[in-house]
Protein backbone atom coordinates (compact mmCIF):
# COMPACT_ATOMS: atom_id res chain seq x y z
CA UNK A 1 1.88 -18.03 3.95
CA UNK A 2 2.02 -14.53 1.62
CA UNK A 3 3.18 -11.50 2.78
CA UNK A 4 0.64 -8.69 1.79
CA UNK A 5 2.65 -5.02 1.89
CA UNK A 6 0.97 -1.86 2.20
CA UNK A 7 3.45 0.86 0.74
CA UNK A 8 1.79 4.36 2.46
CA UNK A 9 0.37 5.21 5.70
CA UNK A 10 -2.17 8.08 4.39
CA UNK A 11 -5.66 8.25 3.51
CA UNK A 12 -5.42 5.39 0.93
CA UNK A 13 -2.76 2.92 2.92
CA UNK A 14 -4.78 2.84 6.24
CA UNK A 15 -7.72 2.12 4.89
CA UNK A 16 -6.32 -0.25 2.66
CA UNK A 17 -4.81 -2.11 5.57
CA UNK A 18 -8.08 -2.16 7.32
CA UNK A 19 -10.01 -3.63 4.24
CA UNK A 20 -7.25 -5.99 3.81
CA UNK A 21 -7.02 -7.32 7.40
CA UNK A 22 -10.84 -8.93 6.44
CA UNK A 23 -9.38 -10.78 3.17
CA UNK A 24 -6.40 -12.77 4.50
CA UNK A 25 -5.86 -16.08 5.25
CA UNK A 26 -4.90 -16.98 9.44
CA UNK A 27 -1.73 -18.07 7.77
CA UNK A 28 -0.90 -14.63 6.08
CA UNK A 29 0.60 -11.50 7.28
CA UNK A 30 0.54 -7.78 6.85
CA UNK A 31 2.88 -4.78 6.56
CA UNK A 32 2.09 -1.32 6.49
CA UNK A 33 5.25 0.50 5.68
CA UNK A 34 4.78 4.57 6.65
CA UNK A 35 6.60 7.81 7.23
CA UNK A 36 5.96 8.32 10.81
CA UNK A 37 3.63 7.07 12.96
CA UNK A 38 0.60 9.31 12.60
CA UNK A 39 -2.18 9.82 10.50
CA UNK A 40 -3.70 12.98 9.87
CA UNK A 41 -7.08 14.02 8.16
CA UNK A 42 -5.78 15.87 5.01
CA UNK A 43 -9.27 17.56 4.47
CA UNK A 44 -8.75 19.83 7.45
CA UNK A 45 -5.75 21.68 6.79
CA UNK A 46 -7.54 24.68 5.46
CA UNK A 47 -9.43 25.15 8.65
CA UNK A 48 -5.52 24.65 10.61
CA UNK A 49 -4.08 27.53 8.30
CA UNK A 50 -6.34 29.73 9.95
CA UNK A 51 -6.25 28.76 13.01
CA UNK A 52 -9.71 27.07 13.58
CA UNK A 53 -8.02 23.52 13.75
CA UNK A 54 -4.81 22.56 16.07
CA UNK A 55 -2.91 20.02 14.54
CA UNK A 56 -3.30 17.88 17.49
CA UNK A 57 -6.81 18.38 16.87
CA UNK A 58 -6.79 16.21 13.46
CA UNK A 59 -3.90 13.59 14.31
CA UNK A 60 -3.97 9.93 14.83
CA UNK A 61 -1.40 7.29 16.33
CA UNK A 62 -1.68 4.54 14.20
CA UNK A 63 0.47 2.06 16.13
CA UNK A 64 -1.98 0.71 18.06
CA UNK A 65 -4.88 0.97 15.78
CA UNK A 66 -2.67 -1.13 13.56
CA UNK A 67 -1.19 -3.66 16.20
CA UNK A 68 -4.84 -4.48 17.05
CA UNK A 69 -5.67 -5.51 13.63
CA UNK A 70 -3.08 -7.43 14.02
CA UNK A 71 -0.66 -5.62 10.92
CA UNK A 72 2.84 -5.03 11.45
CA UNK A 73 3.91 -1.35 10.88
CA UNK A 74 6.92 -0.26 9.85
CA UNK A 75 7.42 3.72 9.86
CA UNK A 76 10.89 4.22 8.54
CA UNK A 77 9.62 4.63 4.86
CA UNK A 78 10.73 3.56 1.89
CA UNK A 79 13.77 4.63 -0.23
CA UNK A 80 12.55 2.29 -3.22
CA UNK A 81 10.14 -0.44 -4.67
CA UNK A 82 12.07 -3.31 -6.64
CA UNK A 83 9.62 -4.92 -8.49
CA UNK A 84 11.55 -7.77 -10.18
CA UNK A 85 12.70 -8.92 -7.15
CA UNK A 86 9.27 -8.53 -5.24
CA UNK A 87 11.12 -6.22 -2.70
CA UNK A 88 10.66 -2.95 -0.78
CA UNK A 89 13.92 -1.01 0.48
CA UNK A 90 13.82 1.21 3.68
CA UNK A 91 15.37 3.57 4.55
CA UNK A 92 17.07 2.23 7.65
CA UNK A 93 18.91 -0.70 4.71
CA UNK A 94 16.07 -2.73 5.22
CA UNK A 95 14.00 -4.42 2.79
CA UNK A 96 10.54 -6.09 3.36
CA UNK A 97 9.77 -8.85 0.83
CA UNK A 98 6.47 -9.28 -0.79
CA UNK A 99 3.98 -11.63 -2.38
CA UNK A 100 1.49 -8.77 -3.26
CA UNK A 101 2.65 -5.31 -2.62
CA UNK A 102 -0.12 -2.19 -2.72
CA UNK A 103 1.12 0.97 -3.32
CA UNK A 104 -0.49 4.15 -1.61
CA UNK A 105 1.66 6.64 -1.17
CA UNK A 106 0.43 9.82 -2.24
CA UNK A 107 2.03 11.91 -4.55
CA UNK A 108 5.74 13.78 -4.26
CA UNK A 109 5.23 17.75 -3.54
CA UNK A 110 6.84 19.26 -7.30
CA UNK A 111 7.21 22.87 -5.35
CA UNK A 112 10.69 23.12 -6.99
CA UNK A 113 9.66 23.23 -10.79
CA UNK A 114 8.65 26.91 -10.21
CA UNK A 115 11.20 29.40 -8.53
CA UNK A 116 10.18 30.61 -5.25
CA UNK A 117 6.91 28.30 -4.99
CA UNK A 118 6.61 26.38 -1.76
CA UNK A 119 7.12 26.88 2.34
CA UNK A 120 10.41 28.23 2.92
CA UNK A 121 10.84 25.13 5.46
CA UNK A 122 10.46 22.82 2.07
CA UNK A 123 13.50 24.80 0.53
CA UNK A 124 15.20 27.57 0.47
CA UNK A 125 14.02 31.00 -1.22
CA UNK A 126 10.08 29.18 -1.17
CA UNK A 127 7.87 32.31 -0.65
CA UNK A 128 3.93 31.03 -0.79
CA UNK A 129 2.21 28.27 1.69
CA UNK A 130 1.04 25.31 1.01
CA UNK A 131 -1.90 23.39 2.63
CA UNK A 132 -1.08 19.74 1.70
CA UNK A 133 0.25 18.69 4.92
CA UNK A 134 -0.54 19.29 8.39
CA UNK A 135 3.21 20.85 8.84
CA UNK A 136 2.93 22.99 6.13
CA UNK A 137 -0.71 24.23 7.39
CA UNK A 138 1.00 24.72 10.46
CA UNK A 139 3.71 27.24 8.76
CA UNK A 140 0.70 28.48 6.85
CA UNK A 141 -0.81 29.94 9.89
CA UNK A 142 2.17 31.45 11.38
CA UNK A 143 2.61 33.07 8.22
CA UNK A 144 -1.29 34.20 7.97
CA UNK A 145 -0.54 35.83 11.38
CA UNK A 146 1.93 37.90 10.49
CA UNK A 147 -0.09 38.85 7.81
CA UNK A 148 -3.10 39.87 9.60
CA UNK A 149 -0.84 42.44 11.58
CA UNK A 150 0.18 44.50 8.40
CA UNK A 151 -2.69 43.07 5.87
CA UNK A 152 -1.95 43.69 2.26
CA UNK A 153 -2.97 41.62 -1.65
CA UNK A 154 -3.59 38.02 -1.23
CA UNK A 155 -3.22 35.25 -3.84
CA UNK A 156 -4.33 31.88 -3.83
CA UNK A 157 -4.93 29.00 -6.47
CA UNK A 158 -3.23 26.23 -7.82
CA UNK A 159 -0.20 26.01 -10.59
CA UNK A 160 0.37 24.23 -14.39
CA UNK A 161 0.07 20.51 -13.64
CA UNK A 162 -1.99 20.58 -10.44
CA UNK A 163 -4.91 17.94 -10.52
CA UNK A 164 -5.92 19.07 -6.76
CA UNK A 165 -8.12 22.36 -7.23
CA UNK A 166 -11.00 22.08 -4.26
CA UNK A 167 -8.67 22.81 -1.75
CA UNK A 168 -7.46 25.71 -3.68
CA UNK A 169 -11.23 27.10 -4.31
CA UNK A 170 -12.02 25.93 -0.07
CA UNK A 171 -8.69 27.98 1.29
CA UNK A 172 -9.29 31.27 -0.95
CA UNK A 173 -13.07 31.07 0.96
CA UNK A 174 -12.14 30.33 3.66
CA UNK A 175 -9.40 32.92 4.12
CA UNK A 176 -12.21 35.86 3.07
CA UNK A 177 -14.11 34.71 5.17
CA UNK A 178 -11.78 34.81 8.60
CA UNK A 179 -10.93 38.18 7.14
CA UNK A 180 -14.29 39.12 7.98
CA UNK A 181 -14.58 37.92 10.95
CA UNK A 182 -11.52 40.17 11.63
CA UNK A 183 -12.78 43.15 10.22
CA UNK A 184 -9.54 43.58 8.04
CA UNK A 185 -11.27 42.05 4.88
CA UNK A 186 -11.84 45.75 3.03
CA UNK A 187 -7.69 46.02 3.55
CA UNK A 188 -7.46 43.14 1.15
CA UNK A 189 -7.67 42.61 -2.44
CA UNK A 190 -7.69 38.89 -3.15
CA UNK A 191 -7.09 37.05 -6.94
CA UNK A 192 -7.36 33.58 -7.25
CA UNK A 193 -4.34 32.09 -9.67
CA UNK A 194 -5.36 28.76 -11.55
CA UNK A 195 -4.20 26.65 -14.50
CA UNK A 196 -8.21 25.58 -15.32
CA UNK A 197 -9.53 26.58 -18.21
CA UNK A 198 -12.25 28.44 -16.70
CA UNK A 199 -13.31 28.87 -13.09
CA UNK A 200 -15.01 25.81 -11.75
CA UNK A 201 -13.06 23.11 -14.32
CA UNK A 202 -11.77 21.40 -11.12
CA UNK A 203 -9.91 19.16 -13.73
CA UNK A 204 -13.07 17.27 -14.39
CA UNK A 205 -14.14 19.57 -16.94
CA UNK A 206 -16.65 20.68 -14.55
CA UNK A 207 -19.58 19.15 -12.54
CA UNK A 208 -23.01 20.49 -13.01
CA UNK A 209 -23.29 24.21 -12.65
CA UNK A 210 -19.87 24.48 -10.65
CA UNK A 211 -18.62 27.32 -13.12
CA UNK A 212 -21.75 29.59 -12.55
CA UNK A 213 -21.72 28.80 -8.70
CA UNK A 214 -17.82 29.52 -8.09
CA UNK A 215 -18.13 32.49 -10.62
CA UNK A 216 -21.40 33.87 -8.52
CA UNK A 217 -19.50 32.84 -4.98
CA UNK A 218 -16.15 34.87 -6.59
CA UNK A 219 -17.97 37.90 -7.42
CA UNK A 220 -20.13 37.90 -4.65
CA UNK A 221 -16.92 37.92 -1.93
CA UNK A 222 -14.96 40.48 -4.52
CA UNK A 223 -12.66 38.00 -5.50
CA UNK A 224 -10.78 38.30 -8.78
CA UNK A 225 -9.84 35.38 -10.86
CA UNK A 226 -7.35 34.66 -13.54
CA UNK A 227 -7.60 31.14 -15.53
CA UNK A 228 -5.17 29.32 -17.96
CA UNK A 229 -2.40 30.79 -16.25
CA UNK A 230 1.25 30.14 -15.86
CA UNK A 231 3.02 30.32 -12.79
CA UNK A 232 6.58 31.93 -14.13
CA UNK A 233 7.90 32.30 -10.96
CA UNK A 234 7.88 34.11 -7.25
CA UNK A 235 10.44 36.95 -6.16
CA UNK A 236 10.55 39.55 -3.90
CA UNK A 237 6.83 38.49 -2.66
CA UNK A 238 5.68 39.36 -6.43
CA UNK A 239 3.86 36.60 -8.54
CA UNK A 240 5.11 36.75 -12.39
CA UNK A 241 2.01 34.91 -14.31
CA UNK A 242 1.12 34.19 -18.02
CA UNK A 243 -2.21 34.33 -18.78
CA UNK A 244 -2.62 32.50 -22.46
CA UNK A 245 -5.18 32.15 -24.99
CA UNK A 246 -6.95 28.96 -26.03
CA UNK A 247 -4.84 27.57 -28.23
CA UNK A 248 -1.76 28.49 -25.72
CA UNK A 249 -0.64 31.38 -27.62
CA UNK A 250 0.22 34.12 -24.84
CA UNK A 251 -2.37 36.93 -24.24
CA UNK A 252 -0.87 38.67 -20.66
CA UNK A 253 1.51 38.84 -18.09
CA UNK A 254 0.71 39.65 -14.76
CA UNK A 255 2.81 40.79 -11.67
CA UNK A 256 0.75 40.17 -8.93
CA UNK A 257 1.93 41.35 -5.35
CA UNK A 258 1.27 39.87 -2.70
CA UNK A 259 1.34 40.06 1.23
CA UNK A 260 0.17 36.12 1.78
CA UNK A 261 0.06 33.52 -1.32
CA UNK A 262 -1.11 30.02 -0.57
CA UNK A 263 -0.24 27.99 -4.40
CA UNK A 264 -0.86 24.29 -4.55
CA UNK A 265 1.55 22.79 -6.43
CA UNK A 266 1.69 19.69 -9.55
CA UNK A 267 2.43 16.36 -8.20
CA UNK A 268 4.81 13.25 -9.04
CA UNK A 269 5.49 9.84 -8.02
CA UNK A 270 7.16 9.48 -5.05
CA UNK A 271 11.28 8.85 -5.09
CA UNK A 272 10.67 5.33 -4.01
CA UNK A 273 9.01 4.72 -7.55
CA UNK A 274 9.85 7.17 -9.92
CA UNK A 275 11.79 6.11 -13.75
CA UNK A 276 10.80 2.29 -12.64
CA UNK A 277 9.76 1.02 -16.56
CA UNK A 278 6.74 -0.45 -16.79
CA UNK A 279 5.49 0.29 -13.00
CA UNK A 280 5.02 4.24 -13.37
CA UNK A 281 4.45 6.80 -16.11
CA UNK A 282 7.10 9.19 -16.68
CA UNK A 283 5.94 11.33 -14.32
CA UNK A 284 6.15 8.53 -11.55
CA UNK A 285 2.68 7.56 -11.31
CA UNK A 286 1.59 3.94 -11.05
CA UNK A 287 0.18 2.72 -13.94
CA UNK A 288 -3.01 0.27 -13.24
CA UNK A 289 -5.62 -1.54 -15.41
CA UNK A 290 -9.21 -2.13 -14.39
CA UNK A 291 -8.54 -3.87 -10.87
CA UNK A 292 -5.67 -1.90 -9.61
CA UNK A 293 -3.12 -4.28 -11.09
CA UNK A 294 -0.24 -3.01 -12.96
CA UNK A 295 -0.01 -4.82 -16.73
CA UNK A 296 3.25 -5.69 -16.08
CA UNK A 297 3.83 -6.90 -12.52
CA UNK A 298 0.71 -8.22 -11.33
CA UNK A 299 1.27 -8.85 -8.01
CA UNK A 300 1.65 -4.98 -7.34
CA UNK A 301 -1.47 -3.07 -6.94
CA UNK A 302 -2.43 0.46 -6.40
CA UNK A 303 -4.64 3.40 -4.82
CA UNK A 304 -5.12 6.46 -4.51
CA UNK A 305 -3.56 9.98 -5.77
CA UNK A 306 -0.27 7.97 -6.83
CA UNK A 307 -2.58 6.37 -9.68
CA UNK A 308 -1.65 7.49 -13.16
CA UNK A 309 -4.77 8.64 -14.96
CA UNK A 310 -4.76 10.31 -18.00
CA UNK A 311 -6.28 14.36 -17.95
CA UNK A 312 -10.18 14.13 -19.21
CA UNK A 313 -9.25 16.43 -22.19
CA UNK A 314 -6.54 19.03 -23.49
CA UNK A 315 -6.32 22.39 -22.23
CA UNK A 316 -3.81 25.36 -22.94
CA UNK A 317 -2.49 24.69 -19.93
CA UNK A 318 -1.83 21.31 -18.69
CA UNK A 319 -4.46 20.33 -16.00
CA UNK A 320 -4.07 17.24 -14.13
CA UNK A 321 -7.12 14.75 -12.72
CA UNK A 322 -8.09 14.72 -9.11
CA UNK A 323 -8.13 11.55 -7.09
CA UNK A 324 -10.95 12.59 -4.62
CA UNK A 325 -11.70 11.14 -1.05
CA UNK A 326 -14.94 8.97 -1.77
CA UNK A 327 -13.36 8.12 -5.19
CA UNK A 328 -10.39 6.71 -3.52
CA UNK A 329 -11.84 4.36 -1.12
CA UNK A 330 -13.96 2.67 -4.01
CA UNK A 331 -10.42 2.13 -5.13
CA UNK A 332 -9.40 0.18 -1.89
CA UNK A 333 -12.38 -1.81 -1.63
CA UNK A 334 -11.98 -3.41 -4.90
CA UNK A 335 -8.08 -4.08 -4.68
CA UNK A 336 -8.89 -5.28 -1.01
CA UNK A 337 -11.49 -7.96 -2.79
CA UNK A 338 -9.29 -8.69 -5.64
CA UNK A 339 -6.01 -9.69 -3.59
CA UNK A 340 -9.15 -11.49 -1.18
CA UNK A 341 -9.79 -13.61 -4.50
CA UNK A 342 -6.24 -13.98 -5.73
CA UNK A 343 -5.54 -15.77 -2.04
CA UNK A 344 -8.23 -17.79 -2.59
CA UNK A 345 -6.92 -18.70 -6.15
CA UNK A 346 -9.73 -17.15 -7.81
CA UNK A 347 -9.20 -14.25 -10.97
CA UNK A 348 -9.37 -10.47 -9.50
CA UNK A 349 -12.68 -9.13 -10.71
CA UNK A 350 -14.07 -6.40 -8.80
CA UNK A 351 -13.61 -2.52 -10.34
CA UNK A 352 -14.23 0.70 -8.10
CA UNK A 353 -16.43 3.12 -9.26
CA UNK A 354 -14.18 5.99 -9.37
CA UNK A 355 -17.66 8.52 -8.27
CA UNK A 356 -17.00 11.84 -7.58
CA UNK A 357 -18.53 13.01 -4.40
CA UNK A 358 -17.27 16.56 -2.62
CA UNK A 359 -17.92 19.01 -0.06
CA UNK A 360 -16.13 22.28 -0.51
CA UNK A 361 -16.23 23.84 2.88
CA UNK A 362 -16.23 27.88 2.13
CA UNK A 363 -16.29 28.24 6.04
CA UNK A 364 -19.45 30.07 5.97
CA UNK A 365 -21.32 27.76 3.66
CA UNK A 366 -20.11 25.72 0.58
CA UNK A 367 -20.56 23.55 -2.87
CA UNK A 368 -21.30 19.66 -2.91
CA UNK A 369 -21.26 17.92 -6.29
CA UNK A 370 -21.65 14.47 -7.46
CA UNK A 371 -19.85 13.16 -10.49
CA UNK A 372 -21.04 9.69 -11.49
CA UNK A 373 -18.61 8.66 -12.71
CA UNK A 374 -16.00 10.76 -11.84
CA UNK A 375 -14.81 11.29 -15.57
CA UNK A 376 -17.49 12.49 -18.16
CA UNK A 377 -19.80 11.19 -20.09
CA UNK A 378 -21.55 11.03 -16.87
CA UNK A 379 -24.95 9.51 -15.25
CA UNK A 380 -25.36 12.05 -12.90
CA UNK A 381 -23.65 15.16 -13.09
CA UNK A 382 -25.17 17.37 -10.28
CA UNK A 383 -23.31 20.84 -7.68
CA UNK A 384 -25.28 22.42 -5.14
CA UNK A 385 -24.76 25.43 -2.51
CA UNK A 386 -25.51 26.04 1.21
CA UNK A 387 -24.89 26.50 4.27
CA UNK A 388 -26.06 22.72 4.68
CA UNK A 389 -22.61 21.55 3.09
CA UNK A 390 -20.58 23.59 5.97
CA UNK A 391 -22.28 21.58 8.67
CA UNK A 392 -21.97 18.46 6.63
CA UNK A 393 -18.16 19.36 5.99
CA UNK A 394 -17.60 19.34 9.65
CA UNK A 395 -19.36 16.07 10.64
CA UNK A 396 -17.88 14.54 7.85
CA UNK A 397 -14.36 15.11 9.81
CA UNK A 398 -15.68 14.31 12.99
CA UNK A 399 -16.94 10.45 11.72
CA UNK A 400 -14.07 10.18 9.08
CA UNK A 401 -11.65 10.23 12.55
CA UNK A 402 -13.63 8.30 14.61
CA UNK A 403 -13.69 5.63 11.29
CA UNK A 404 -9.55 6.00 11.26
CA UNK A 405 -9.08 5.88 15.33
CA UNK A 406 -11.62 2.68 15.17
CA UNK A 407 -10.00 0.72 12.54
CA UNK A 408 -13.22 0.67 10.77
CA UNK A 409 -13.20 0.95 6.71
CA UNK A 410 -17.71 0.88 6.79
CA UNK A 411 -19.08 3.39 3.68
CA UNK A 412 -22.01 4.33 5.80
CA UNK A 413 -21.51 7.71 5.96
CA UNK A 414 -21.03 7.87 2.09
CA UNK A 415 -24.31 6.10 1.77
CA UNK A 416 -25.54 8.74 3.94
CA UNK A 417 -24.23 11.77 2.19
CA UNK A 418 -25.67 10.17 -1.17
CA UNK A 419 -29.02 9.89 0.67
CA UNK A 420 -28.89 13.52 1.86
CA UNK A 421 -27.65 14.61 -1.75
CA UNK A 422 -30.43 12.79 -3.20
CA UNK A 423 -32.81 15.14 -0.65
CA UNK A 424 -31.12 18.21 -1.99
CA UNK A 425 -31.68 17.71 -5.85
CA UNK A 426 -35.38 16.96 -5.07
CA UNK A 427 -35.64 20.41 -3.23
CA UNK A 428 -34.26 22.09 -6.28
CA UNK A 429 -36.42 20.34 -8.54
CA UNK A 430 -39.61 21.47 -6.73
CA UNK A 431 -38.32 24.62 -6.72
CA UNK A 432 -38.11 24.68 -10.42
């Protein structure tokens, strides 16, 4: 018998568990190990910060999704991974042994390497939102509220080490356009904060025309922008910000005032893995080779945001690589297949694809692009606008949580998207 652990309960872990469940042997078992009980649909977070979403309305009980597929789940979380004795450690004092352990767990939140960034429910003196988890969506709307009562400057974006911008770009649209819909959008000036190198960068040095169509959609909505900035610090509900040059030299500093700020933050390895040698980078991420596998201990395996890759190319400021939804579940198909072999005693041989494919909801309309691959040089490198990516945004949530609440892993709907995608590039080409 092996004991197959699934470290992470998010996007990556539960669909890693239901891949999985299809690979093992009768005589093997399965551990998810989580924080909590419930999965929620990350995606949607911008649409609960303004109130369109409940939270209720994007939650899931995994318990007995998992007990079905016959895992066992184990939701204390983990205080840490020890990888020479093929070990997990709870929280509780626990520890859940191993044969092949897969870590998922998303990244660690790094709000405190810039004074005042974060919820003030993270820690203390934390003065912008945050949109990463449901609970901080949650806050995000409370505070957005408020706001709306006695409406003043808004600033959104994402600080120096972020590698998650589309949810920066989606919120900022979002937000102007709820303002609208409350009439109260003339009362406020908006400037979008980022550590890209230009608008549209997205960490993947761009994809297709995405500069042109976020500059067009920014000046179109009255949106000002400032790139290869600096985050200082937040006080007194005023944003200090260095804008610098391209070779880093400093050009300006900006105080920016503000009446709302929603800033994503950089992100680390969790606790549970961070300064392990020869597991994670230095800044805690998992380090992999082309099946998942760590170099060093090759019965650990990983997926998903906690992945260390390496940023496409240097920028003034430092610009991390996104781990996006479609590119992530390539990354648990081939891990599922290549622990599948290694039970059968067969070599691990399957790769994901690591494609980029994304639908920026701007809640009125939107951007899709397709990065294949993800990283450049690229085969197809292709962005597109509508209202068409709105609609798809939405039913995109609607099967993604019918996919979780089933226990079903299937890629049809990416197959789909890619189809419809495919339908979109041929309109613009006759149009040309």
């Amino acid at each position: 018998m092996m004991e197959i652990v699934v470290l992470g309960a998010g996007l990556g872990g539960t669909l890693m568990a239901y891949e999985l469940v299809d690979q093992l042997r009768s005589e093997d078992r399965l551990t998810v190990i989580g924080q909590g009980d419930i999965y929620h649909f990350v995606p949607s977070n911008p649409w609960v910060a303004v109130g369109w979403r409940q939270r209720s309305d994007i939650e899931i009980d995994l318990v007995p999704v998992l007990e079905k597929k016959g895992a066992r789940f184990m939701t204390q979380g983990a205080v840490r991974v020890h990888p020479t004795d093929k070990r997990v450690e709870l929280t509780d004092g626990q520890s859940v042994p191993y044969d092949y352990l897969v870590i998922a767990t998303g990244p660690d939140l790094a709000f405190d390497e810039i004074p005042g960034l974060g919820p003030s429910s993270v820690h203390e003196g934390g003065e912008t939102q945050s949109i990463c988890h449901v609970a901080h969506a949650q806050e995000a709307y409370t505070a957005f509220e408020a706001f709306c009562a006695n409406p003043g400057p808004i600033v959104v974006g994402a600080v120096q080490g972020a590698s998650c911008f589309g949810p920066a770009y989606e919120f900022a649209f979002i937000l102007e356009t709820e303002l609208r819909k409350r009439k109260i959008r003339d009362r406020v000036p908006m400037t979008f904060v980022t550590s890209e190198p230009y608008i549209g960068h997205l960490g993947l040095d761009g994809v297709g025309d995405t500069k042109g169509l976020m500059e067009s959609e920014f000046r179109a909505r009255h949106i000002k922008w400032i790139t290869n900035a600096k985050v200082k610090g937040i006080a007194g509900k005023v944003m200090t910000v260095d804008e610098v040059n391209e070779d880093g030299s400093p050009r300006k500093t900006h105080e920016l005032p503000f009446g709302y700020a929603m800033m994503l933050p950089a992100f680390r390895g969790v606790p549970a893995l961070l300064g392990i040698e020869k597991l994670t980078n230095p800044r805690g991420f998992v380090v992999i080779d082309e099946h998942q596998c760590n170099p060093t201990y090759h019965e650990i395996f990983s997926v998903g945001v906690c992945v260390a890759i390496p940023p496409i190319s240097p920028t003034p400021v430092p610009v991390g690589v996104p781990k996006t939804g479609f590119m992530i579940e390539s990354m648990v198909t081939a891990t599922a297949l290549n622990i599948g072999a290694l039970l059968r005693g067969e070599q691990p041989k399957s790769q994901a694809t690591w494609n980029a494919v994304c639908l920026a909801d701007f809640g009125d309309s939107g951007v899709a692009f397709v990065a294949q691959p993800q990283i450049p040089p690229r085969n197809v490198n292709w962005a597109s606008k509508g209202v068409w990516v709105h609609l798809a945004k939405v039913g995109f949530e609607k099967y993604f949580m019918g996919k979780v609440r089933n226990g079903k892993s299937e890629p049809f709907y990416e197959r789909f998207l890619m189809h419809q995608l495919n339908i979109e590039k041929l309109k613009e080409t006759r149009q040309e």
